[in-house]
Protein backbone atom coordinates (compact mmCIF):
# COMPACT_ATOMS: atom_id res chain seq x y z
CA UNK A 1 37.30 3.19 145.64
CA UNK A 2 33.88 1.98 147.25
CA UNK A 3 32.28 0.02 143.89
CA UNK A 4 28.98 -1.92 144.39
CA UNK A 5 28.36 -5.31 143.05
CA UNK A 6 24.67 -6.34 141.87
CA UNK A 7 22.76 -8.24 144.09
CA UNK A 8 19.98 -10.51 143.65
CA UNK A 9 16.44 -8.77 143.86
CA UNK A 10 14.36 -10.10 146.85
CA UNK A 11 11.52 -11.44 144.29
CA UNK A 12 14.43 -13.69 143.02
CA UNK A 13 15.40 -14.66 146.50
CA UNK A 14 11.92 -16.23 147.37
CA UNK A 15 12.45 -18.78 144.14
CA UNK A 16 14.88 -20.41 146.00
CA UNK A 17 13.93 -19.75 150.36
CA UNK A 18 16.60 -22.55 151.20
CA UNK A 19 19.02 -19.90 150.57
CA UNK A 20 21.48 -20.96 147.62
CA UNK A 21 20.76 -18.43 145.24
CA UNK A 22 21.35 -16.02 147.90
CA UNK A 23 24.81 -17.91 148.98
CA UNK A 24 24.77 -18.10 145.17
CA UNK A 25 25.15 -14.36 144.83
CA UNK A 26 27.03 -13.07 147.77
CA UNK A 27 30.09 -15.48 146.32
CA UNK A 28 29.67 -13.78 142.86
CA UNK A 29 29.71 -10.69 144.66
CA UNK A 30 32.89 -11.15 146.29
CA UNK A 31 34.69 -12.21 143.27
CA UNK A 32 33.68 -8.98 141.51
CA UNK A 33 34.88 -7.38 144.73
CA UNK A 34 38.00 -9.00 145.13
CA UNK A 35 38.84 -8.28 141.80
CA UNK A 36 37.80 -4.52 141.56
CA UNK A 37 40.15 -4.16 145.48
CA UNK A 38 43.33 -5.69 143.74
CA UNK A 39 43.42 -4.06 140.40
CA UNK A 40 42.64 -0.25 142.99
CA UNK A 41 45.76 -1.80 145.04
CA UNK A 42 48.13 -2.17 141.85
CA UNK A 43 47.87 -5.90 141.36
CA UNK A 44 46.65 -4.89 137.59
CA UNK A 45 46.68 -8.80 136.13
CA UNK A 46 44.93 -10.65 139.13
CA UNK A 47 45.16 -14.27 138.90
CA UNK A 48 42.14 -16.48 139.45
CA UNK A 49 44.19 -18.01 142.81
CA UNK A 50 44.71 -14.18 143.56
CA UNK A 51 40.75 -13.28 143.23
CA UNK A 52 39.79 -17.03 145.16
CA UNK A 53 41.92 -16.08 148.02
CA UNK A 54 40.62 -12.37 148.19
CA UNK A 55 36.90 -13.25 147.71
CA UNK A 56 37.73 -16.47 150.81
CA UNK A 57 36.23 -18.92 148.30
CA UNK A 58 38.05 -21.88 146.08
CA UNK A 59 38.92 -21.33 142.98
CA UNK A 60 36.61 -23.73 141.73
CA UNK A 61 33.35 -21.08 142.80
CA UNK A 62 35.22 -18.58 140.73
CA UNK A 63 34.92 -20.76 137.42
CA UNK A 64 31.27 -21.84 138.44
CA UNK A 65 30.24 -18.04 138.68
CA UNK A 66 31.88 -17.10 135.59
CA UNK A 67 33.35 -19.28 132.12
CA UNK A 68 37.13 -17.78 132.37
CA UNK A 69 38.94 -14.51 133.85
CA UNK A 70 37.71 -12.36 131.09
CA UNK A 71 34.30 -12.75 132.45
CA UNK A 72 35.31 -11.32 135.84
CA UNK A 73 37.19 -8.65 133.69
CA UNK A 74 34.40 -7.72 131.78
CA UNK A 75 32.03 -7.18 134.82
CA UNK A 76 34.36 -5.72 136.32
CA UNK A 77 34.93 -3.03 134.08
CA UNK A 78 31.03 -2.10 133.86
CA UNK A 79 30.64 -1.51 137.49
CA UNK A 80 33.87 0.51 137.65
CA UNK A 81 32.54 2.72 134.46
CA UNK A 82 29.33 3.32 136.47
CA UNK A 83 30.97 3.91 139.41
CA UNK A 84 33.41 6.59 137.73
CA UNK A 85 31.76 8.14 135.16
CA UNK A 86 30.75 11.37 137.17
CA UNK A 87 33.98 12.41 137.45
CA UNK A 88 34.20 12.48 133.70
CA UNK A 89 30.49 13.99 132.70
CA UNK A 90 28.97 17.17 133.79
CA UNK A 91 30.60 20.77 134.96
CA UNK A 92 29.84 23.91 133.38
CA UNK A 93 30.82 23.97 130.29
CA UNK A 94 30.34 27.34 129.04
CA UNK A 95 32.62 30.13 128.83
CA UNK A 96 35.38 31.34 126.41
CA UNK A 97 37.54 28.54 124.77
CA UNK A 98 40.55 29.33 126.85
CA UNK A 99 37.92 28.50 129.83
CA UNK A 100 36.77 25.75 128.30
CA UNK A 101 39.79 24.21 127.56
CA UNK A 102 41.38 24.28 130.88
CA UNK A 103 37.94 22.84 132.94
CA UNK A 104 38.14 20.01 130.18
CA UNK A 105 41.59 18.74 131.39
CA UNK A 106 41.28 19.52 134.74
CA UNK A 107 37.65 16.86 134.58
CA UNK A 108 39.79 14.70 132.48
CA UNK A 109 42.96 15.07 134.85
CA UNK A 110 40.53 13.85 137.92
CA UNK A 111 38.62 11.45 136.13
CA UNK A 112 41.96 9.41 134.88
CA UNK A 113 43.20 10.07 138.62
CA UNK A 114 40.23 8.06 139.80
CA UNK A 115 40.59 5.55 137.40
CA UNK A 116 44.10 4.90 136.65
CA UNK A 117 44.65 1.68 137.93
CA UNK A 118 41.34 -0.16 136.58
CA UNK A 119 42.41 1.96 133.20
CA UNK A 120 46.14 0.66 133.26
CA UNK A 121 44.86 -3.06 133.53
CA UNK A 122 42.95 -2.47 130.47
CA UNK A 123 45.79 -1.23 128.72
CA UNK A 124 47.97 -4.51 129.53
CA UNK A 125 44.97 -7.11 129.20
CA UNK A 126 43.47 -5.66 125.41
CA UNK A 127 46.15 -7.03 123.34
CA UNK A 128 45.35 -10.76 124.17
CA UNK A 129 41.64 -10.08 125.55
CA UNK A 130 39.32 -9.21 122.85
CA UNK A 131 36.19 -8.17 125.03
CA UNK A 132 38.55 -6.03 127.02
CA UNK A 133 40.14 -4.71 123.93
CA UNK A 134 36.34 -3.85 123.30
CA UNK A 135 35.82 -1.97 126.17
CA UNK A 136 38.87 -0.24 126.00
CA UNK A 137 37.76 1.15 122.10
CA UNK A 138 34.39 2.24 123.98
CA UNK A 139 35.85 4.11 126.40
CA UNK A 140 38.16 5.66 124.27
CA UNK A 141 35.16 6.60 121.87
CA UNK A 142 33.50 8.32 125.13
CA UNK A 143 36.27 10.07 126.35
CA UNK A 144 36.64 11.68 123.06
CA UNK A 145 33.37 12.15 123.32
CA UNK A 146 33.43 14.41 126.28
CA UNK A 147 36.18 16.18 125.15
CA UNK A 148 34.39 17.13 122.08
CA UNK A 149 31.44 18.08 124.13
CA UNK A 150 33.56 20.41 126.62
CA UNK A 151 35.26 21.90 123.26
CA UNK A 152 32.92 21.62 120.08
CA UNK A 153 36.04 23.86 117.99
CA UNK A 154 37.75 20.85 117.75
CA UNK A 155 35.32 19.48 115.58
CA UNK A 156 36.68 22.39 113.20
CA UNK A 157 40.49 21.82 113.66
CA UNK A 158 42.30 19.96 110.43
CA UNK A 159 42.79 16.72 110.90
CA UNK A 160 46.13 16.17 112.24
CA UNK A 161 45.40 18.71 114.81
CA UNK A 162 42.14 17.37 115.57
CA UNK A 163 43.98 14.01 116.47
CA UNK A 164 46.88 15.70 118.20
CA UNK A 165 44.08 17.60 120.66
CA UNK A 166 42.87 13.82 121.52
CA UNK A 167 46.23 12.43 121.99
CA UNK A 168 47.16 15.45 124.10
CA UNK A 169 44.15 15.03 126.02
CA UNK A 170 44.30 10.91 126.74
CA UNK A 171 45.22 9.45 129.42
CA UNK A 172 48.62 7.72 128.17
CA UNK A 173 49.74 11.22 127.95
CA UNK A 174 48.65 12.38 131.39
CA UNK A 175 49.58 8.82 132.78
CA UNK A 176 53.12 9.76 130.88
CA UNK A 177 53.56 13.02 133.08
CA UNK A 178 52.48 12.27 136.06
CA UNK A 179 53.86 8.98 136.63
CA UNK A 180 57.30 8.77 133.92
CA UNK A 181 58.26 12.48 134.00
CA UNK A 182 56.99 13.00 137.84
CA UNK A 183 54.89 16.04 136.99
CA UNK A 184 52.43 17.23 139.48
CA UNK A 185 49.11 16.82 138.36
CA UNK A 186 48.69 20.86 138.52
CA UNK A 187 51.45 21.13 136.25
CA UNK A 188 50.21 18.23 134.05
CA UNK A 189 46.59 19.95 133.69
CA UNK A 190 48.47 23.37 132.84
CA UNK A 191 51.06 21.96 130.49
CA UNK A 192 48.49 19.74 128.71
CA UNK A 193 45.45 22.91 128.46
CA UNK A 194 48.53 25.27 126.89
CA UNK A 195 49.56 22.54 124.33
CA UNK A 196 45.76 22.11 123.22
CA UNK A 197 45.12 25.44 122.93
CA UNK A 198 48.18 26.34 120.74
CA UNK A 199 46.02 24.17 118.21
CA UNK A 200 43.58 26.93 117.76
């Protein structure tokens, strides 16, 4: 995944032509990178020594660019939401519900695809990380969000159902198939769009 840490603006630059802040700012940028390239690999906790040695600067530039590992985290998690968010918004959304229902998933199916690994870290780093655990509500809040958007008859299921539609839809449960239960992701869009429209 190609993700894009901020850089300084060039009006911010000429405060400082001896060239810190820009030093300043290409090491913050490689943290941010180094951490985004080991959570993609599978390294899902990175380690400040882990990010230092990545980013080929000392641990003690790490802490100077940001108070503690949560700050990286949190950072970290905006640029990779900006960076993946298209595979989760847009598509044509009209059509019956059974066509609905189906393009939903398979957006859904993609987007967690994309994301899985930067998603899974979240997942471990919530319980003990209260900005992540933040984040993690949010995103939650958004994918339900464009689920209800894709299917606005959910809206009008009863309330178990209703929640049964989002757990079906989440990505624990497609994370479940595909990795647990080795289910290709074609089969885990199909089984998934069947079971969510048995609730109407």
């Amino acid at each position: 995944m190609t993700i894009t840490a901020p850089t300084a603006s060039t009006d911010d630059l000429n405060l400082k032509p001896d060239g810190r802040l820009l030093r300043s700012e290409r090491s913050r940028h490689l943290i941010v990178e180094a951490m985004i390239e080991l959570i993609d690999e599978g390294v899902l906790t990175p380690t400040a020594q882990q990010v230092a040695k990545r980013a080929n600067v000392g641990i003690r530039s790490v802490f100077r660019h940001f108070d503690d590992m949560d700050s990286i985290f949190e950072t970290t998690n905006e640029l990779v939401y900006q960076n993946v968010k298209h595979h989760f918004t847009g598509g044509d959304r009209s059509g019956a519900l059974h066509t609905r229902v189906v393009h939903a998933v398979e957006q859904l199916a993609n987007g967690y695809e994309a994301a899985k690994n930067f998603m899974l870290s979240g997942r471990i780093r919530m319980w003990n990380t209260p900005v992540i655990e933040k984040n993690y509500g949010l995103n939650q809040a958004r994918l339900r969000k464009e689920l209800e958007d894709w299917i606005p008859e959910i809206l009008n299921l009863d309330p178990q159902d209703r929640e049964s539609a989002y757990a079906l839809s989440s990505f624990d449960y497609w994370y479940r198939l595909t990795d647990h239960q080795k289910v290709s992701q074609e089969g885990t869009i199909s089984l998934i769009s069947k079971q969510i429209q048995q609730l109407f």
